[in-house]
C-alpha atoms as a PDB file:
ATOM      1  CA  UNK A   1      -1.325 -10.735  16.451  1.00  0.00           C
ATOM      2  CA  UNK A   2      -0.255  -8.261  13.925  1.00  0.00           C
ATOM      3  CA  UNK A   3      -2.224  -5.333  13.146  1.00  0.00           C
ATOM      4  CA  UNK A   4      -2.206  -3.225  10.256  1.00  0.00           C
ATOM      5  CA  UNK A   5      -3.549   0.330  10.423  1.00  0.00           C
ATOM      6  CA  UNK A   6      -4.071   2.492   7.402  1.00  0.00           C
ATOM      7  CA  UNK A   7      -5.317   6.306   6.892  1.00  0.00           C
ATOM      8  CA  UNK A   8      -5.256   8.731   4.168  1.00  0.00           C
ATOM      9  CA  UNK A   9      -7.760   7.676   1.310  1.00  0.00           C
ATOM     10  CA  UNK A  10     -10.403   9.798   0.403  1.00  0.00           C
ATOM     11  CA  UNK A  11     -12.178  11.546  -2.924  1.00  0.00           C
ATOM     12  CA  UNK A  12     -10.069  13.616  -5.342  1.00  0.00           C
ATOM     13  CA  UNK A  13     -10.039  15.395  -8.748  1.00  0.00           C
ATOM     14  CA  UNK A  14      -8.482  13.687 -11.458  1.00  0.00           C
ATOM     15  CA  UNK A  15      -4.775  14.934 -11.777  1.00  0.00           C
ATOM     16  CA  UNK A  16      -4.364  14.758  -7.938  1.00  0.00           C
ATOM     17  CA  UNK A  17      -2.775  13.495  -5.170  1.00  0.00           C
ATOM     18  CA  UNK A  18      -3.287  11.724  -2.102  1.00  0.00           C
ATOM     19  CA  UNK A  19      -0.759   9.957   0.382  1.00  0.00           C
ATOM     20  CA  UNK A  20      -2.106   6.521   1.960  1.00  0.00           C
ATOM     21  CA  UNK A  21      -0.188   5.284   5.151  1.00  0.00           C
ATOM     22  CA  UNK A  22      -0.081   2.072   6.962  1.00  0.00           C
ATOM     23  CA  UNK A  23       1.762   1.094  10.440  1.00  0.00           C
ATOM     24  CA  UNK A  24       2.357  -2.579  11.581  1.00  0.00           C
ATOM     25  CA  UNK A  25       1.819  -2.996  15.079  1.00  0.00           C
ATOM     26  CA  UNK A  26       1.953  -6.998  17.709  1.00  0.00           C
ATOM     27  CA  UNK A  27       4.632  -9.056  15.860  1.00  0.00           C
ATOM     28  CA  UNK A  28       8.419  -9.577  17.057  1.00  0.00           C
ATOM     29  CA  UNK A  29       9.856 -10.488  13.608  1.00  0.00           C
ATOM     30  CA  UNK A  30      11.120  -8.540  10.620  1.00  0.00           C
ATOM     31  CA  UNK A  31       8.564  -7.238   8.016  1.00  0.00           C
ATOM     32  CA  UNK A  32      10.623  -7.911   5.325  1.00  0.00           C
ATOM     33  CA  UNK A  33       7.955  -6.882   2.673  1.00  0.00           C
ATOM     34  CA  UNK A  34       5.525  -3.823   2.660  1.00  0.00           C
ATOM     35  CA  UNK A  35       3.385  -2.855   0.692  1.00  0.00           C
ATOM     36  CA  UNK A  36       0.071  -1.857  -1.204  1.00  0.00           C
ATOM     37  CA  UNK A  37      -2.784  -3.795  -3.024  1.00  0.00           C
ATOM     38  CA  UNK A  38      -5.662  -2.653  -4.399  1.00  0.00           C
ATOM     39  CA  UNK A  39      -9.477  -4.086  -6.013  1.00  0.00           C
ATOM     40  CA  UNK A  40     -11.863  -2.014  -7.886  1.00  0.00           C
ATOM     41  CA  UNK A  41     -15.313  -3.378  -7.998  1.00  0.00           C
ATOM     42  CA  UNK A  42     -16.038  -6.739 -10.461  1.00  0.00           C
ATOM     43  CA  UNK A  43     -11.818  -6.642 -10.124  1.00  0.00           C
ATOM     44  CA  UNK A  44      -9.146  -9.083  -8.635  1.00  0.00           C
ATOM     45  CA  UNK A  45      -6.594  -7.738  -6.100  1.00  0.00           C
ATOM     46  CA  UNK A  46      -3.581  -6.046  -8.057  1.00  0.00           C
ATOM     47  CA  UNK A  47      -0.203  -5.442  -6.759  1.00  0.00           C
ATOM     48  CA  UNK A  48       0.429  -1.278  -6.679  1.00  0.00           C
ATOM     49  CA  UNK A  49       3.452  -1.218  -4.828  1.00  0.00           C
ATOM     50  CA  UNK A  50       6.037  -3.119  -2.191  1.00  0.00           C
ATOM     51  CA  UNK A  51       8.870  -2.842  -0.659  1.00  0.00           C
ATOM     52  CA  UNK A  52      11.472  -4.643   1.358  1.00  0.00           C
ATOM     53  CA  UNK A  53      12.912  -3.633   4.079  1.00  0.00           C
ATOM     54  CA  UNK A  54      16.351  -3.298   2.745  1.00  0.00           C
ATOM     55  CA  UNK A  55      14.379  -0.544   0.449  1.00  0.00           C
ATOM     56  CA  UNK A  56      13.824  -2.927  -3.116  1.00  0.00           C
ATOM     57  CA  UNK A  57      10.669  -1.339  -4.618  1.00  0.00           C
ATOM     58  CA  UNK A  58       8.510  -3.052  -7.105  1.00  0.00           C
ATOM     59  CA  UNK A  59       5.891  -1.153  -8.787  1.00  0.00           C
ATOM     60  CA  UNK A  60       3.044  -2.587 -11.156  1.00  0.00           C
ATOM     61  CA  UNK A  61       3.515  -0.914 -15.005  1.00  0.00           C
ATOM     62  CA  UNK A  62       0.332   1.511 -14.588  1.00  0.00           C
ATOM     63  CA  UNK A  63       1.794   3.265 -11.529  1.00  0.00           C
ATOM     64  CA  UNK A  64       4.948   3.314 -12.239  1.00  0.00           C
ATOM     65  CA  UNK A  65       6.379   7.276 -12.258  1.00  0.00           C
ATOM     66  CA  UNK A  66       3.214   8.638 -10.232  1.00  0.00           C
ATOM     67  CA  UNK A  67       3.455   6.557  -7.488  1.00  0.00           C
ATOM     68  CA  UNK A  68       5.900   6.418  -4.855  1.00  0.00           C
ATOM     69  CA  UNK A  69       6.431   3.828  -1.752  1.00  0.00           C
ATOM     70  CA  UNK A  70       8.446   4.514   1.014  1.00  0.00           C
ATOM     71  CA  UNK A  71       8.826   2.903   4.267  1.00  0.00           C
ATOM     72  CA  UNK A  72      10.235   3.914   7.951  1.00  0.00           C
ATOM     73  CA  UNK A  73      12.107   0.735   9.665  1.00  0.00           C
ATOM     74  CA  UNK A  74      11.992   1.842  12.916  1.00  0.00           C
ATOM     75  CA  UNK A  75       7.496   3.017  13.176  1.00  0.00           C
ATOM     76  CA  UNK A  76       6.967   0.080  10.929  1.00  0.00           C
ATOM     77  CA  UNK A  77       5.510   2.480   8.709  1.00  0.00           C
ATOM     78  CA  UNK A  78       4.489   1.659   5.127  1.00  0.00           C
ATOM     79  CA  UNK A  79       3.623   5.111   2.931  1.00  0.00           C
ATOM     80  CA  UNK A  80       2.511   5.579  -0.905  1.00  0.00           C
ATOM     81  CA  UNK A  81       2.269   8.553  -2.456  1.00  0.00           C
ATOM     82  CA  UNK A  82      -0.005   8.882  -5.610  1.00  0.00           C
ATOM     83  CA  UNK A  83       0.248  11.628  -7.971  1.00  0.00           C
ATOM     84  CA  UNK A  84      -1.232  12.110 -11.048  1.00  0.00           C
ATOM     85  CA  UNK A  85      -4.127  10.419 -10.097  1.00  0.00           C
ATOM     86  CA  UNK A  86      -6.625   8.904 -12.730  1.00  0.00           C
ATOM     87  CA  UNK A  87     -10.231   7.660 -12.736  1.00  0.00           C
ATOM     88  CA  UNK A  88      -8.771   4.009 -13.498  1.00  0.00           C
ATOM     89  CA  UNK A  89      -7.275   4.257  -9.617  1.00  0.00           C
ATOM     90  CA  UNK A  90     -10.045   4.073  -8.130  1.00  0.00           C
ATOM     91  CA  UNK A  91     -10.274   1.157  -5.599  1.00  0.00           C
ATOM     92  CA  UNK A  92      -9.987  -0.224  -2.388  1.00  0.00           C
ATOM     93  CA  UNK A  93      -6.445  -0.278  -1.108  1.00  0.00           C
ATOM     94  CA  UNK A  94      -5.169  -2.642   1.345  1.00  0.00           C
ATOM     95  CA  UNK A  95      -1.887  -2.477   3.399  1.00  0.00           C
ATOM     96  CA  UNK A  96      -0.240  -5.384   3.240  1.00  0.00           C
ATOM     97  CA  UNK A  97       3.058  -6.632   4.648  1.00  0.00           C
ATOM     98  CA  UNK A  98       4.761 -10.609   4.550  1.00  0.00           C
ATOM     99  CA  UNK A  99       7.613 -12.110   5.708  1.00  0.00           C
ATOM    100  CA  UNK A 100       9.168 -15.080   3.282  1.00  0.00           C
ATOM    101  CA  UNK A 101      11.491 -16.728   6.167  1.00  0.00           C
ATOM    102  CA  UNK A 102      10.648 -18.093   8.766  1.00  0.00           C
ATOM    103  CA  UNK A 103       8.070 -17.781  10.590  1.00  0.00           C
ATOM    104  CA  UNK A 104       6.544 -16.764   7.534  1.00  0.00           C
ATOM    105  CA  UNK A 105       3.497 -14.988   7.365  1.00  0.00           C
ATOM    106  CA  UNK A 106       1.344 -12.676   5.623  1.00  0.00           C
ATOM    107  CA  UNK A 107      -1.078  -9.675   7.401  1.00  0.00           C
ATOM    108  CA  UNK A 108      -3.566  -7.415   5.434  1.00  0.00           C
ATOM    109  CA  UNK A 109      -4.873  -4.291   6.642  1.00  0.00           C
ATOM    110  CA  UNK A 110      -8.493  -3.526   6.683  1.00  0.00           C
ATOM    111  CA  UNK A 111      -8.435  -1.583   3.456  1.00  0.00           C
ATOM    112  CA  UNK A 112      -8.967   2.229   2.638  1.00  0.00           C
ATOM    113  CA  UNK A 113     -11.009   4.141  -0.299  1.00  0.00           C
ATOM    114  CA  UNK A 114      -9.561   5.851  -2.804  1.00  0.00           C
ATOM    115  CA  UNK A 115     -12.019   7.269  -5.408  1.00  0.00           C
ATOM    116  CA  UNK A 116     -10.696   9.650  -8.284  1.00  0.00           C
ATOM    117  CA  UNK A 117     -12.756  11.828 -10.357  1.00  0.00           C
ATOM    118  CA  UNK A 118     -13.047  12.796 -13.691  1.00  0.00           C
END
């Protein structure tokens, strides 16, 4: 059973930052993908950020150059920096990580708050 443990959400002032982490714990295999969802209220559940683990990052358009994912092979450790925050960020974010081989799966984390300011 994988689990997926985030930390670091919180309130902040527009123009601010915040670092979200997430750490995959229980499985054997390769997390070939890592990476970051999020859903603001009456809103579907956007792509932010992944990457794989050979370090390919994909970022959606309205993040892109304030946002930052990283990732740490060997803790299984998924992190995003946000900078430059805006009100339009706010949302639930949700760790997420797949693997598109097999055994495939996909694992979601439990989800963390991030509310920005104006």
């Amino acid at each position: 059973q994988v689990q997926l443990v985030e930390s670091g959400g919180g309130l902040v002032q527009a123009g601010g930052s915040l670092r979200l982490s997430c750490t995959a714990s229980g499985n054997l295999f390769r997390f070939e993908f890592m990476g970051w969802f999020r859903q603001a209220p009456g809103k579907q559940r956007e792509l932010v950020a992944t990457i794989s683990d050979d370090a390919t990052t994909n970022y959606a358009d309205s993040v892109k150059g304030r946002f930052t994912i990283s990732r740490d092979n060997a803790k299984n450790t998924v992190t995003l920096q946000m900078n430059m925050l805006k009100p339009d960020d706010t949302a639930v974010y949700y760790c997420n990580t797949e693997r598109r081989t097999f055994p495939k799966f996909t694992y979601w984390g439990q989800g963390t708050q991030v509310t920005v300011s104006s």
